[in-house]
PDB file of N, CA and C in Angstrom:
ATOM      1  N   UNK A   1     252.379  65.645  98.454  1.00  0.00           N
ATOM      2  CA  UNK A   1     251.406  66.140  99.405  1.00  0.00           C
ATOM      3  C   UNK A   1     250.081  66.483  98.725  1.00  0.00           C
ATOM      4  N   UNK A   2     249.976  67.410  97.455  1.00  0.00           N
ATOM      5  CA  UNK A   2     249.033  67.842  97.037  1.00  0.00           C
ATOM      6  C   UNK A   2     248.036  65.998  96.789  1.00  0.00           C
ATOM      7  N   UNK A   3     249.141  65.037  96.157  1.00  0.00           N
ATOM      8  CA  UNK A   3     248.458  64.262  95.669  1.00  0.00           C
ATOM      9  C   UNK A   3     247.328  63.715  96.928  1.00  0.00           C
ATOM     10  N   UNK A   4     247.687  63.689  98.214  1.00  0.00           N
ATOM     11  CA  UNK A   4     247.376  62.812  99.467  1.00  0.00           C
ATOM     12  C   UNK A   4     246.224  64.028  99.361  1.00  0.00           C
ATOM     13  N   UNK A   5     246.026  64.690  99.062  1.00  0.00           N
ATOM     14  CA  UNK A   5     244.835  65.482  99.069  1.00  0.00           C
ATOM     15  C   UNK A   5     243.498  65.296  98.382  1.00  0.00           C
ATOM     16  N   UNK A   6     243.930  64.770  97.507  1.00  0.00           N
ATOM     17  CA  UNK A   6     242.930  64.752  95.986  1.00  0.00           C
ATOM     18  C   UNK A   6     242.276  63.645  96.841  1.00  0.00           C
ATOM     19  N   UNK A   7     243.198  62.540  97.276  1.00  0.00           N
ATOM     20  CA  UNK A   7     242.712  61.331  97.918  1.00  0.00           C
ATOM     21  C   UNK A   7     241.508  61.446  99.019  1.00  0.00           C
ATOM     22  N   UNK A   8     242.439  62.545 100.035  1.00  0.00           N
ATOM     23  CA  UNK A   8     241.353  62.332 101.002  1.00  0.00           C
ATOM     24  C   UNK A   8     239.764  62.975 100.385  1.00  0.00           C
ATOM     25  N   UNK A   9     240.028  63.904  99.471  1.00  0.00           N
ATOM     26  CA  UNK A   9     238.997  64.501  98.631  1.00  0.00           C
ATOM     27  C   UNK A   9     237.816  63.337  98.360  1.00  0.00           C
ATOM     28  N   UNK A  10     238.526  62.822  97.697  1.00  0.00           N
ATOM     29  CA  UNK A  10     237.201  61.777  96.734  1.00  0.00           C
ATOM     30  C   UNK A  10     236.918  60.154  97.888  1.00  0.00           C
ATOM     31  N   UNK A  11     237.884  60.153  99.230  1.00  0.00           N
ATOM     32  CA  UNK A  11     237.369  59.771  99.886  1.00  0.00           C
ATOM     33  C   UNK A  11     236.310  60.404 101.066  1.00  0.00           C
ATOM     34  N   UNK A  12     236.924  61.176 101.183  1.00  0.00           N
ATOM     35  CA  UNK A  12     235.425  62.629 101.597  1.00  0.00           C
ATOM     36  C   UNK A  12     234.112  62.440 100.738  1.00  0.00           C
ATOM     37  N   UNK A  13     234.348  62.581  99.594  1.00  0.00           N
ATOM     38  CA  UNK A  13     233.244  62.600  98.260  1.00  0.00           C
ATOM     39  C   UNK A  13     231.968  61.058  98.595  1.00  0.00           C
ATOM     40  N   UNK A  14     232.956  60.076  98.359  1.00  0.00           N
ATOM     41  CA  UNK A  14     232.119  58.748  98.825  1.00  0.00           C
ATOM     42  C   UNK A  14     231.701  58.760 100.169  1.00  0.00           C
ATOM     43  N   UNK A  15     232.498  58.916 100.958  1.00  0.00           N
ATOM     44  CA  UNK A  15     231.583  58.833 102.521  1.00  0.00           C
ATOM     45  C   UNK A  15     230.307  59.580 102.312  1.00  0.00           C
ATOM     46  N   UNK A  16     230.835  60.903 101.686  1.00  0.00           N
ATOM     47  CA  UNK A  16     229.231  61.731 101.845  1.00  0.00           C
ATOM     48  C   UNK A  16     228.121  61.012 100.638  1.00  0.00           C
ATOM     49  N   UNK A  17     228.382  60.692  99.682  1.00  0.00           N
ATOM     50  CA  UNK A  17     227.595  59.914  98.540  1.00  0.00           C
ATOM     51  C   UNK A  17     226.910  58.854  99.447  1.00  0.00           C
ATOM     52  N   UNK A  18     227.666  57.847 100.068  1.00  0.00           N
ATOM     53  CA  UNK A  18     227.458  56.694 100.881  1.00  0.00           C
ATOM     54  C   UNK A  18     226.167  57.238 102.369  1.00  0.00           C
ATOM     55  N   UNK A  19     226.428  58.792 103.140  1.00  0.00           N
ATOM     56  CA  UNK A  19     225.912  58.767 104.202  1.00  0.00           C
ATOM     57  C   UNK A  19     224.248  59.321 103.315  1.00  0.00           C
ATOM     58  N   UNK A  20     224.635  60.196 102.261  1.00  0.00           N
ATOM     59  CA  UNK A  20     223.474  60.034 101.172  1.00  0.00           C
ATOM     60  C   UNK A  20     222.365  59.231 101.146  1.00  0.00           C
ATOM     61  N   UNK A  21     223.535  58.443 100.569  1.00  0.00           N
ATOM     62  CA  UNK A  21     222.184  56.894  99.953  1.00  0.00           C
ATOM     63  C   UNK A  21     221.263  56.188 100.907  1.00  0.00           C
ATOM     64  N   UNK A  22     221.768  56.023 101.944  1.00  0.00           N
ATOM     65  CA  UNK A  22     221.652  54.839 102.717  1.00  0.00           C
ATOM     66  C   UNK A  22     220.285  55.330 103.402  1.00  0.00           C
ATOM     67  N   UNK A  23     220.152  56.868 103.504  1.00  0.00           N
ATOM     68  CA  UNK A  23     218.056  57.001 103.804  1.00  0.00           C
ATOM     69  C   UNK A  23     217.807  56.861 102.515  1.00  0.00           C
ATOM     70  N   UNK A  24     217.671  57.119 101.534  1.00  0.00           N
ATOM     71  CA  UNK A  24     217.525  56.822 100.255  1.00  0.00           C
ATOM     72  C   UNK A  24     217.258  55.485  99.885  1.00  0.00           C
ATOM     73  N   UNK A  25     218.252  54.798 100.417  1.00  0.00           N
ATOM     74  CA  UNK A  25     217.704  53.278  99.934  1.00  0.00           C
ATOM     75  C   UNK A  25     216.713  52.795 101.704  1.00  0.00           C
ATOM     76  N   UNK A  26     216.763  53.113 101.860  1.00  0.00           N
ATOM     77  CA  UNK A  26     215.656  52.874 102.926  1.00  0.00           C
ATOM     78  C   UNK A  26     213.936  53.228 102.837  1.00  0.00           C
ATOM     79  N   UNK A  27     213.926  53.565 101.535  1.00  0.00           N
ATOM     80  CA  UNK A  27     213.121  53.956 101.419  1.00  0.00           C
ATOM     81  C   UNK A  27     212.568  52.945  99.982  1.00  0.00           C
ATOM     82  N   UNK A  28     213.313  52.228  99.407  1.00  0.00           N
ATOM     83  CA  UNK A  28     212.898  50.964  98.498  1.00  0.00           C
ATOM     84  C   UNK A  28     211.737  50.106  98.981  1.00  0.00           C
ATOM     85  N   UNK A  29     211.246  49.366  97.641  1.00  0.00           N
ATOM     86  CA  UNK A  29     210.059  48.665  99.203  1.00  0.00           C
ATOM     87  C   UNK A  29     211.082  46.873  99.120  1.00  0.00           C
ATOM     88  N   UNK A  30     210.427  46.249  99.766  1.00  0.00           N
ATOM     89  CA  UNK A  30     210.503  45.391 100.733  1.00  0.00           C
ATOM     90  C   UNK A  30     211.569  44.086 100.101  1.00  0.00           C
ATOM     91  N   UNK A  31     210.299  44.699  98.938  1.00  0.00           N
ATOM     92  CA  UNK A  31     210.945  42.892  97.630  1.00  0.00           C
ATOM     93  C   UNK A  31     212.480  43.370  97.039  1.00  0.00           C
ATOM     94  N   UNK A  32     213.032  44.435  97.240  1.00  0.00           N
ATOM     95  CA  UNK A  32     214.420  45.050  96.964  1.00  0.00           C
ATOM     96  C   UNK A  32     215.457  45.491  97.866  1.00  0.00           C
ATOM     97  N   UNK A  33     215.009  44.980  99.073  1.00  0.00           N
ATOM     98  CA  UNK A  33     215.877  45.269 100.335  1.00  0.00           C
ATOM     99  C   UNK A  33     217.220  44.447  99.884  1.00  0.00           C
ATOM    100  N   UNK A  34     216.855  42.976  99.652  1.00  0.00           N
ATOM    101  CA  UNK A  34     217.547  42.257  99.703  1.00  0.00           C
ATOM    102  C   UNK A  34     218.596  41.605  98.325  1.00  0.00           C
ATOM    103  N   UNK A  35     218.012  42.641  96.821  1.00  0.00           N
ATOM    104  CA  UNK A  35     218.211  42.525  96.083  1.00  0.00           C
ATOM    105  C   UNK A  35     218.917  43.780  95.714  1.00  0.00           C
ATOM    106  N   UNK A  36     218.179  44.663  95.252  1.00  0.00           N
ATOM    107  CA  UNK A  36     218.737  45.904  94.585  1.00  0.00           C
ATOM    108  C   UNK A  36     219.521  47.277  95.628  1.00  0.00           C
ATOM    109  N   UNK A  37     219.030  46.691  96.538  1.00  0.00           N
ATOM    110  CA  UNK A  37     219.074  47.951  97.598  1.00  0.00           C
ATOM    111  C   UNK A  37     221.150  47.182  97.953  1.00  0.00           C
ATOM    112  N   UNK A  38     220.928  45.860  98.166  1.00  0.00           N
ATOM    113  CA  UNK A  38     222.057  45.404  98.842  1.00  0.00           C
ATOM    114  C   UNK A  38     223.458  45.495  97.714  1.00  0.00           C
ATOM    115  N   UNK A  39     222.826  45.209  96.147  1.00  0.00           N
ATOM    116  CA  UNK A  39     223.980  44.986  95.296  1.00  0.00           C
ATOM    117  C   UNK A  39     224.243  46.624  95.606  1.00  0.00           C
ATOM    118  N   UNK A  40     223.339  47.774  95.896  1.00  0.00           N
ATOM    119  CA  UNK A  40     224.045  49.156  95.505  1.00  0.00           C
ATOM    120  C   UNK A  40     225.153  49.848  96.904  1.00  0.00           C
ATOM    121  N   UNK A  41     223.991  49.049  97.900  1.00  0.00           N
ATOM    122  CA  UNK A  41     225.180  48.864  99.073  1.00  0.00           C
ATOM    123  C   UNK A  41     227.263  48.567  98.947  1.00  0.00           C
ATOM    124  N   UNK A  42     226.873  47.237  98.444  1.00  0.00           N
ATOM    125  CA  UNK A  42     228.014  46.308  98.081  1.00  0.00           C
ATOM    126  C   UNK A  42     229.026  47.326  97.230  1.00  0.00           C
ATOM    127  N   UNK A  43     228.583  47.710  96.216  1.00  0.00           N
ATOM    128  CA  UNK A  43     229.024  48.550  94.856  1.00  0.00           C
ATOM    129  C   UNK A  43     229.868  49.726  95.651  1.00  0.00           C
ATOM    130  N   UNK A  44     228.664  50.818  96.700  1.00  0.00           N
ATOM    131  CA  UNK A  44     228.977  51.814  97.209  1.00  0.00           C
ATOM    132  C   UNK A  44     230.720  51.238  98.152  1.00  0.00           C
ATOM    133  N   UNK A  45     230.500  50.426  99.209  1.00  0.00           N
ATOM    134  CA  UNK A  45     230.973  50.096  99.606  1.00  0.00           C
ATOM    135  C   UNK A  45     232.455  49.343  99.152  1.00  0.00           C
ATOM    136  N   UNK A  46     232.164  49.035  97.459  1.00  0.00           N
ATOM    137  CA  UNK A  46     233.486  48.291  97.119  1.00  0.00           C
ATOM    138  C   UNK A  46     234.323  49.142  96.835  1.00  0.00           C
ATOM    139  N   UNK A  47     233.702  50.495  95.936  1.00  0.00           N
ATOM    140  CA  UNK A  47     234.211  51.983  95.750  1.00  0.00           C
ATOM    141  C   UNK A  47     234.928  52.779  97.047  1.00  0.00           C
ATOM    142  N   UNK A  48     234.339  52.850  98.204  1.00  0.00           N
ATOM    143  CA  UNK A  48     235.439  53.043  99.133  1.00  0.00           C
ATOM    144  C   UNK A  48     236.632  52.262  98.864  1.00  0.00           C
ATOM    145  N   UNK A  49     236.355  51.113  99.257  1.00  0.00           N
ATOM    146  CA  UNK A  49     237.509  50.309  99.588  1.00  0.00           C
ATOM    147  C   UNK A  49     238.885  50.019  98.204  1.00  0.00           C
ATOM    148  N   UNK A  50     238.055  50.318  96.975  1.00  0.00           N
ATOM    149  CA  UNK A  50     239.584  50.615  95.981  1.00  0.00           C
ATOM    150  C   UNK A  50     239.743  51.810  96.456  1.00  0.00           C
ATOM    151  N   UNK A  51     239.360  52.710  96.882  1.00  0.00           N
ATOM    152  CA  UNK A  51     239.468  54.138  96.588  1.00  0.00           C
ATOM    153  C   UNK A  51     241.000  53.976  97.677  1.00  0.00           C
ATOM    154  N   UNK A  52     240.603  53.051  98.993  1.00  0.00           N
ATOM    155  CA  UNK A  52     241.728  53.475 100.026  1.00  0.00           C
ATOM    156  C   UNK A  52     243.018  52.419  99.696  1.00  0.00           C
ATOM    157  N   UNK A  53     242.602  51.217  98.911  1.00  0.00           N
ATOM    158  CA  UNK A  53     243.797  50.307  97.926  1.00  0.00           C
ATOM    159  C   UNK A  53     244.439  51.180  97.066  1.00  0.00           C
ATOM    160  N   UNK A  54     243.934  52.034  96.175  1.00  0.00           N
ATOM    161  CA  UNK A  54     244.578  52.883  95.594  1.00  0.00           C
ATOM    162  C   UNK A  54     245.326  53.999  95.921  1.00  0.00           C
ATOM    163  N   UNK A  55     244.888  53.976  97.119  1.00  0.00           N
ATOM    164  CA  UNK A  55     245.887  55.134  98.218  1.00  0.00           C
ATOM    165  C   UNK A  55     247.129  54.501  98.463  1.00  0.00           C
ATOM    166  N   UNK A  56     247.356  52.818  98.945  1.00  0.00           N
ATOM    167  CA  UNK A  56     247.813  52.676  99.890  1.00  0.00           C
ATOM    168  C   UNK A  56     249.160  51.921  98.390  1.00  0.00           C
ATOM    169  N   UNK A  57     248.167  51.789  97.288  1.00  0.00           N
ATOM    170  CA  UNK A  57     249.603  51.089  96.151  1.00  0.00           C
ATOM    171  C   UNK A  57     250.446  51.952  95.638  1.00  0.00           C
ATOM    172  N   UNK A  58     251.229  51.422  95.645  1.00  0.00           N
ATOM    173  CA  UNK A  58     252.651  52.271  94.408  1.00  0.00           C
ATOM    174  C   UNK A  58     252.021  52.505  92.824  1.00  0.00           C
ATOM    175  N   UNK A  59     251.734  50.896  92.325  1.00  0.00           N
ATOM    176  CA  UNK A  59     251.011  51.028  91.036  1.00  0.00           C
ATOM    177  C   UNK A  59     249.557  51.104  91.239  1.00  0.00           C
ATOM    178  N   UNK A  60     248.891  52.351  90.613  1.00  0.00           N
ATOM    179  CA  UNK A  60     247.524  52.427  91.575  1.00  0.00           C
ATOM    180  C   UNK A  60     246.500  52.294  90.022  1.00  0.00           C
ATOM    181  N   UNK A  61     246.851  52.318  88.791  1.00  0.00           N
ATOM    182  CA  UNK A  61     246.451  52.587  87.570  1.00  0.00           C
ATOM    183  C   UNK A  61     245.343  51.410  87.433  1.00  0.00           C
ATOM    184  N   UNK A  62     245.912  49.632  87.959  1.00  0.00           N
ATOM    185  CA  UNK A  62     244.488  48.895  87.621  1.00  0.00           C
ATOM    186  C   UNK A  62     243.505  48.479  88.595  1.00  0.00           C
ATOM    187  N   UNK A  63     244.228  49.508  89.777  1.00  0.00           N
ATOM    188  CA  UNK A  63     242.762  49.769  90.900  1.00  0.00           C
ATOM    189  C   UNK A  63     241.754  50.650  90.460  1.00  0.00           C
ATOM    190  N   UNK A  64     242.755  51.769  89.974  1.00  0.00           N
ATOM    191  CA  UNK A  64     241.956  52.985  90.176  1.00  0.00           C
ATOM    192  C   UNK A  64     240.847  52.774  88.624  1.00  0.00           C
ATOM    193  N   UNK A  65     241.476  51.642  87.575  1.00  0.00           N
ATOM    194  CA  UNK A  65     240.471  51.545  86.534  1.00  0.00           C
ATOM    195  C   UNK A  65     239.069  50.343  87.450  1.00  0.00           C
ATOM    196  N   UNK A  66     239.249  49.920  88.069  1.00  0.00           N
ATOM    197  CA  UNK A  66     238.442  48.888  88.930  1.00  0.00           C
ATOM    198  C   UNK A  66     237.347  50.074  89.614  1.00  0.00           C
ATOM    199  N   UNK A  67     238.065  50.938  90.130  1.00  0.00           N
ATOM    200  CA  UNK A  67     237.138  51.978  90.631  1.00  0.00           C
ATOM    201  C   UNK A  67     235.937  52.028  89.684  1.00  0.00           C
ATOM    202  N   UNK A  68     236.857  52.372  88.415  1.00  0.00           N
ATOM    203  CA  UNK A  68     236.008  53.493  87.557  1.00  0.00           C
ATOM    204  C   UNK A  68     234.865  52.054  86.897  1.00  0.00           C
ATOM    205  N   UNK A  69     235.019  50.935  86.754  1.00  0.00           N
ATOM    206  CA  UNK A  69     234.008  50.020  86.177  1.00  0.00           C
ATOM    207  C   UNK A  69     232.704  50.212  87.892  1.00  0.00           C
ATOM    208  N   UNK A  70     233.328  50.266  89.000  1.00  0.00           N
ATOM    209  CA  UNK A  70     232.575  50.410  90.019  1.00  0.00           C
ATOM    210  C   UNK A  70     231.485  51.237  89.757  1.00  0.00           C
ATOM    211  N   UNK A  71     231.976  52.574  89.433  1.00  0.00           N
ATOM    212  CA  UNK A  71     231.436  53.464  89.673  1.00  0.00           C
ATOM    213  C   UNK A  71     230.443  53.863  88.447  1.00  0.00           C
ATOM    214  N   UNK A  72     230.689  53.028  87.650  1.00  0.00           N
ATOM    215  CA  UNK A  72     230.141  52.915  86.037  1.00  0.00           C
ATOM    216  C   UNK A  72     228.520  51.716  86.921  1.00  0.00           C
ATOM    217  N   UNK A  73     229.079  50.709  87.626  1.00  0.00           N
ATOM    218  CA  UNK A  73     228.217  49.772  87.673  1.00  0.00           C
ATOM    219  C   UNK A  73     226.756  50.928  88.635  1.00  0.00           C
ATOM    220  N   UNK A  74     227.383  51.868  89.759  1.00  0.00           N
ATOM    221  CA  UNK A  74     226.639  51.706  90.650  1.00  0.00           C
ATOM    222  C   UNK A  74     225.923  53.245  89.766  1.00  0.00           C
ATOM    223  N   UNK A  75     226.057  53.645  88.946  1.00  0.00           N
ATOM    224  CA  UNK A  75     225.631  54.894  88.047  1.00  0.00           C
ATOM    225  C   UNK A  75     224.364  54.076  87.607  1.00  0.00           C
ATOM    226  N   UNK A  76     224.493  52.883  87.026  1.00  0.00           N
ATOM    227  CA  UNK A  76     223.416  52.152  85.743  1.00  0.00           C
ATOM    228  C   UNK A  76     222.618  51.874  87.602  1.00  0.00           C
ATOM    229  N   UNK A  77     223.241  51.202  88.466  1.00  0.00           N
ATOM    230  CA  UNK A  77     221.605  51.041  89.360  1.00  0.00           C
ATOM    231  C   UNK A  77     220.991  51.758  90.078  1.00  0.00           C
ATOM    232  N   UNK A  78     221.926  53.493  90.225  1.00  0.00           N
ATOM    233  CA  UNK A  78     221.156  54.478  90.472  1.00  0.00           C
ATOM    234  C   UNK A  78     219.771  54.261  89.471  1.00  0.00           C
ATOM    235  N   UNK A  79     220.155  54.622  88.150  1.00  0.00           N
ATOM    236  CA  UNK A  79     219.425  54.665  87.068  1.00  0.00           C
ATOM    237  C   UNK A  79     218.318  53.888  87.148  1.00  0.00           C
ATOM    238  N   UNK A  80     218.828  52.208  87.365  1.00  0.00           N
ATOM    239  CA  UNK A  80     217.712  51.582  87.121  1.00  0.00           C
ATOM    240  C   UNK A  80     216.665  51.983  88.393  1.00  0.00           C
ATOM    241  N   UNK A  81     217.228  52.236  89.555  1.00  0.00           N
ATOM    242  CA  UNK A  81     216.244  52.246  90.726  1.00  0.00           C
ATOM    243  C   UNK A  81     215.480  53.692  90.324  1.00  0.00           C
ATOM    244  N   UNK A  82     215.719  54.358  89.755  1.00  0.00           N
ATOM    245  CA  UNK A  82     214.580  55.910  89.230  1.00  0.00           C
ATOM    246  C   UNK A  82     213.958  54.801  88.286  1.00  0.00           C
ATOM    247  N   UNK A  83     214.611  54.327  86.956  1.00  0.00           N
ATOM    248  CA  UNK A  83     213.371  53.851  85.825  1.00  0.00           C
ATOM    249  C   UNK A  83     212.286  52.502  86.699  1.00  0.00           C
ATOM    250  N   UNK A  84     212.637  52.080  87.859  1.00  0.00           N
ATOM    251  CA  UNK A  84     211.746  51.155  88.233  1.00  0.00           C
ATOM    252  C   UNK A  84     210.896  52.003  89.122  1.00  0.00           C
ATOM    253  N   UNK A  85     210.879  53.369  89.711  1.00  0.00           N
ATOM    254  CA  UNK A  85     209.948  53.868  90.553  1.00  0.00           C
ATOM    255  C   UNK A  85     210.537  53.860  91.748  1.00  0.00           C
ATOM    256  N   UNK A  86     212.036  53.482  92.124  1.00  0.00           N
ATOM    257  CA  UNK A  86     211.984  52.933  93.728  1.00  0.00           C
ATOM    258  C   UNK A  86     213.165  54.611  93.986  1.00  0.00           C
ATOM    259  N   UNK A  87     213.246  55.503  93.306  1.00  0.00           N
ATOM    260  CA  UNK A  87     214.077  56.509  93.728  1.00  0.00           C
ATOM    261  C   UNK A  87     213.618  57.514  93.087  1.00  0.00           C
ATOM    262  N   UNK A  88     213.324  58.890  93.778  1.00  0.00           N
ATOM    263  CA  UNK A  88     212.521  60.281  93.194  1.00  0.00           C
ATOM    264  C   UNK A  88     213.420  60.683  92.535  1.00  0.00           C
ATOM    265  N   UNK A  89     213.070  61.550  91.018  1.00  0.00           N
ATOM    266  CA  UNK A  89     213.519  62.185  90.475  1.00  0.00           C
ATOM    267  C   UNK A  89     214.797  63.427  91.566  1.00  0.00           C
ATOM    268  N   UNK A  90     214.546  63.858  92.193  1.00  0.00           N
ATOM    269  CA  UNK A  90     215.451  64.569  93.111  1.00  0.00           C
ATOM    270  C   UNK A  90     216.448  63.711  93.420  1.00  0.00           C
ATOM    271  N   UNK A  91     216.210  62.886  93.966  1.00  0.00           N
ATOM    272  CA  UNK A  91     216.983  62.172  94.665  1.00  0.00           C
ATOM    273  C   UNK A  91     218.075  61.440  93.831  1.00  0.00           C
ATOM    274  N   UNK A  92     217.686  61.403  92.689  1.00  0.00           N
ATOM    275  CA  UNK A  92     218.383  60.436  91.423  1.00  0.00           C
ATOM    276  C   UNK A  92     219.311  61.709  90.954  1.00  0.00           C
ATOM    277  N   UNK A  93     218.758  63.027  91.134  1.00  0.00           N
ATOM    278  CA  UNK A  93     219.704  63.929  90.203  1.00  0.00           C
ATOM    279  C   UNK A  93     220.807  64.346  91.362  1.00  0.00           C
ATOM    280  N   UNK A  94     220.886  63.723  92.813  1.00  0.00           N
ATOM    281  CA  UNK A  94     221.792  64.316  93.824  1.00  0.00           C
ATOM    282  C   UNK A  94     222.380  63.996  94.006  1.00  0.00           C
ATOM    283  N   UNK A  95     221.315  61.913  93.566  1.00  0.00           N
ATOM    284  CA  UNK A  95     222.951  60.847  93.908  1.00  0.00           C
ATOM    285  C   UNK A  95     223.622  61.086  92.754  1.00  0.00           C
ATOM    286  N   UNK A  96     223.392  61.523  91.311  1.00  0.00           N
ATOM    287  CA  UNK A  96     223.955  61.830  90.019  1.00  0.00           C
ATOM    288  C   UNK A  96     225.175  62.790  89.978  1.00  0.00           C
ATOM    289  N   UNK A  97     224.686  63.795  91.125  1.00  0.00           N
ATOM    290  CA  UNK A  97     225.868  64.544  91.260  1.00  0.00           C
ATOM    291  C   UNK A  97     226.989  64.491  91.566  1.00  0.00           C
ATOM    292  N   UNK A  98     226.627  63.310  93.131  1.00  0.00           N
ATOM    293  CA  UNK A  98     227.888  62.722  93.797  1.00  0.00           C
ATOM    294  C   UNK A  98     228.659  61.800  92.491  1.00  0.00           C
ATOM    295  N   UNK A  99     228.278  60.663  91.756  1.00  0.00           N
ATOM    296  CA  UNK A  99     229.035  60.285  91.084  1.00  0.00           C
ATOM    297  C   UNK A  99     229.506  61.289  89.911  1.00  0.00           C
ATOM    298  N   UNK A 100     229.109  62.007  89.602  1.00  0.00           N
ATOM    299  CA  UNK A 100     229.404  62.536  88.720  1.00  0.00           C
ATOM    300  C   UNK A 100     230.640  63.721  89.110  1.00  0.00           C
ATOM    301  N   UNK A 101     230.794  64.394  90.326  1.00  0.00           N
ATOM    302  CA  UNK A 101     232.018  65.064  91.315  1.00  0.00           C
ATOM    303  C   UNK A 101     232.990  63.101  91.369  1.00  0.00           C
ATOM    304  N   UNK A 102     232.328  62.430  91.465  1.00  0.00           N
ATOM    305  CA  UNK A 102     233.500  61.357  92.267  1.00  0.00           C
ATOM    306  C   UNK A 102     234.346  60.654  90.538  1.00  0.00           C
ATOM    307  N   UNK A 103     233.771  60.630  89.697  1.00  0.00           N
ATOM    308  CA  UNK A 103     233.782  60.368  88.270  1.00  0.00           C
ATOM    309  C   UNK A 103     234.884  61.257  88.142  1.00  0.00           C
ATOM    310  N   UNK A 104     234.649  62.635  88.147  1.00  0.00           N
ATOM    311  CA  UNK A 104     235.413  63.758  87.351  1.00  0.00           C
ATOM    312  C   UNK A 104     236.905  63.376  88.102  1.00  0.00           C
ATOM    313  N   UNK A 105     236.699  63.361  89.516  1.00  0.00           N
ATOM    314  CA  UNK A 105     237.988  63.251  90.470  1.00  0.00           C
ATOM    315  C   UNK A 105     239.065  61.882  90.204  1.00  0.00           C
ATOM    316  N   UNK A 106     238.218  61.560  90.246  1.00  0.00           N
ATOM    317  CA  UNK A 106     238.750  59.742  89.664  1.00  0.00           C
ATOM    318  C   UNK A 106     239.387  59.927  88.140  1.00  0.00           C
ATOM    319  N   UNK A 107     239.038  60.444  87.587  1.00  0.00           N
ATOM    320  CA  UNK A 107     239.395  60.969  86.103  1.00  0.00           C
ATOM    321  C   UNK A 107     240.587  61.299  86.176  1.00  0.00           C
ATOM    322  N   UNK A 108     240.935  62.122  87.065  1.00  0.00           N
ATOM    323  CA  UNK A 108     241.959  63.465  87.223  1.00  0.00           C
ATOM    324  C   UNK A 108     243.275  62.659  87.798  1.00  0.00           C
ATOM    325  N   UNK A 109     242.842  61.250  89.368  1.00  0.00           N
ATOM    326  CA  UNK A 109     243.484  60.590  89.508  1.00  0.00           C
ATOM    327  C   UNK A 109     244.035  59.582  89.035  1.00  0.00           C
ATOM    328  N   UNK A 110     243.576  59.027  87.776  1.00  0.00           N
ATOM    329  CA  UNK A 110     243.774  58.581  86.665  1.00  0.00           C
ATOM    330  C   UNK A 110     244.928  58.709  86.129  1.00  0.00           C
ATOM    331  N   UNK A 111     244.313  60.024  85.598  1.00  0.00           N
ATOM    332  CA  UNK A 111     245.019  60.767  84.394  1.00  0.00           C
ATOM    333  C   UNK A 111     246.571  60.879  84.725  1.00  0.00           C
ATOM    334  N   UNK A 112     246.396  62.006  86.485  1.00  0.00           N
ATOM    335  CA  UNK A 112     247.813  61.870  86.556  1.00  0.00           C
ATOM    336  C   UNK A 112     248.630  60.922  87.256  1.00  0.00           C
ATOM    337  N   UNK A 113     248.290  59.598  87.479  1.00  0.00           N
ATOM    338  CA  UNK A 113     249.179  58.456  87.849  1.00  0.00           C
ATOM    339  C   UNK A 113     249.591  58.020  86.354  1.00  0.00           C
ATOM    340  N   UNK A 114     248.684  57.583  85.613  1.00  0.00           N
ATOM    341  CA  UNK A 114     249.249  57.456  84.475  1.00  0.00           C
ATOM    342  C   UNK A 114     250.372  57.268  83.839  1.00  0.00           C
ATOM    343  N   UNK A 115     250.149  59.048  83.946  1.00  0.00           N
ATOM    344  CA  UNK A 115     251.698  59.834  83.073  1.00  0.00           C
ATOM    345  C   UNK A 115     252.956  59.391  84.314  1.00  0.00           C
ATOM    346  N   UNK A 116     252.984  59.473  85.899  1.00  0.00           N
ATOM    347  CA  UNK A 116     253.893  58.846  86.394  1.00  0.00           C
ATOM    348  C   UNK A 116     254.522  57.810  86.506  1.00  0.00           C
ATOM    349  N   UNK A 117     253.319  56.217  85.840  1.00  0.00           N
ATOM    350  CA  UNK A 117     253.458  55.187  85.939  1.00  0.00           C
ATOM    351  C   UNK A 117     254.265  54.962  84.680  1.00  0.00           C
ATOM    352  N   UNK A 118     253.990  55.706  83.592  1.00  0.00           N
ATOM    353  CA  UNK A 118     254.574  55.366  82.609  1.00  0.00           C
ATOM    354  C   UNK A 118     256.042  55.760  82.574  1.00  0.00           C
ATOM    355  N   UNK A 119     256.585  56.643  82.920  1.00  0.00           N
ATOM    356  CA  UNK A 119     258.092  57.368  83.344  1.00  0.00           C
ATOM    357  C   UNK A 119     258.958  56.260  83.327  1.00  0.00           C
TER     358      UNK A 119
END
């Protein structure tokens, strides 16, 4: 039970990261709608969807590492969208937070499938 918790947690975590971004990236200009704005879309969006594969598997260890390259990818285009000008310093340290709460959680879900998978 506790575990079905953690889950709905860090799927809580992304919806709100996700309802976040999306004025955020609306606010890119024009020539990145279709480029940078969409791969961070895609990224956000692929991160749900292991998040609820990893709910739904028995062996959840090389989803939940799929997550974590996700969440590694969509960190570097937060990043790049502040070093190119297209996201405010605020805004970069809030979406930073969300991955960085969804990072730690993912860590934790990790950690302890792990030690069960290995048993």
């Amino acid at each position: 039970m506790a575990h079905e918790t953690e889950t709905l947690k860090i799927l809580l975590k992304i919806k709100d990261m996700i309802k976040y971004a999306y004025p955020a990236l609306k606010q890119y200009p024009k020539s990145e709608r279709f480029a940078m704005v969409e791969d961070i879309k895609k990224s956000m969006n692929e991160l749900l969807h292991l998040a609820i594969r990893a709910e739904k598997k028995y062996y959840k260890t090389n989803t939940l590492q799929d997550m974590d390259v996700e969440l590694a990818f969509l960190r570097q285009e937060v990043e790049l969208s502040y070093d190119f000008g297209f996201l405010p310093e605020k805004k970069r340290n809030v979406w930073f937070d969300y991955l960085t709460e969804i990072g730690k959680m993912l860590g934790g879900w990790i950690k302890s499938c792990g030690s069960k998978e290995r048993k």
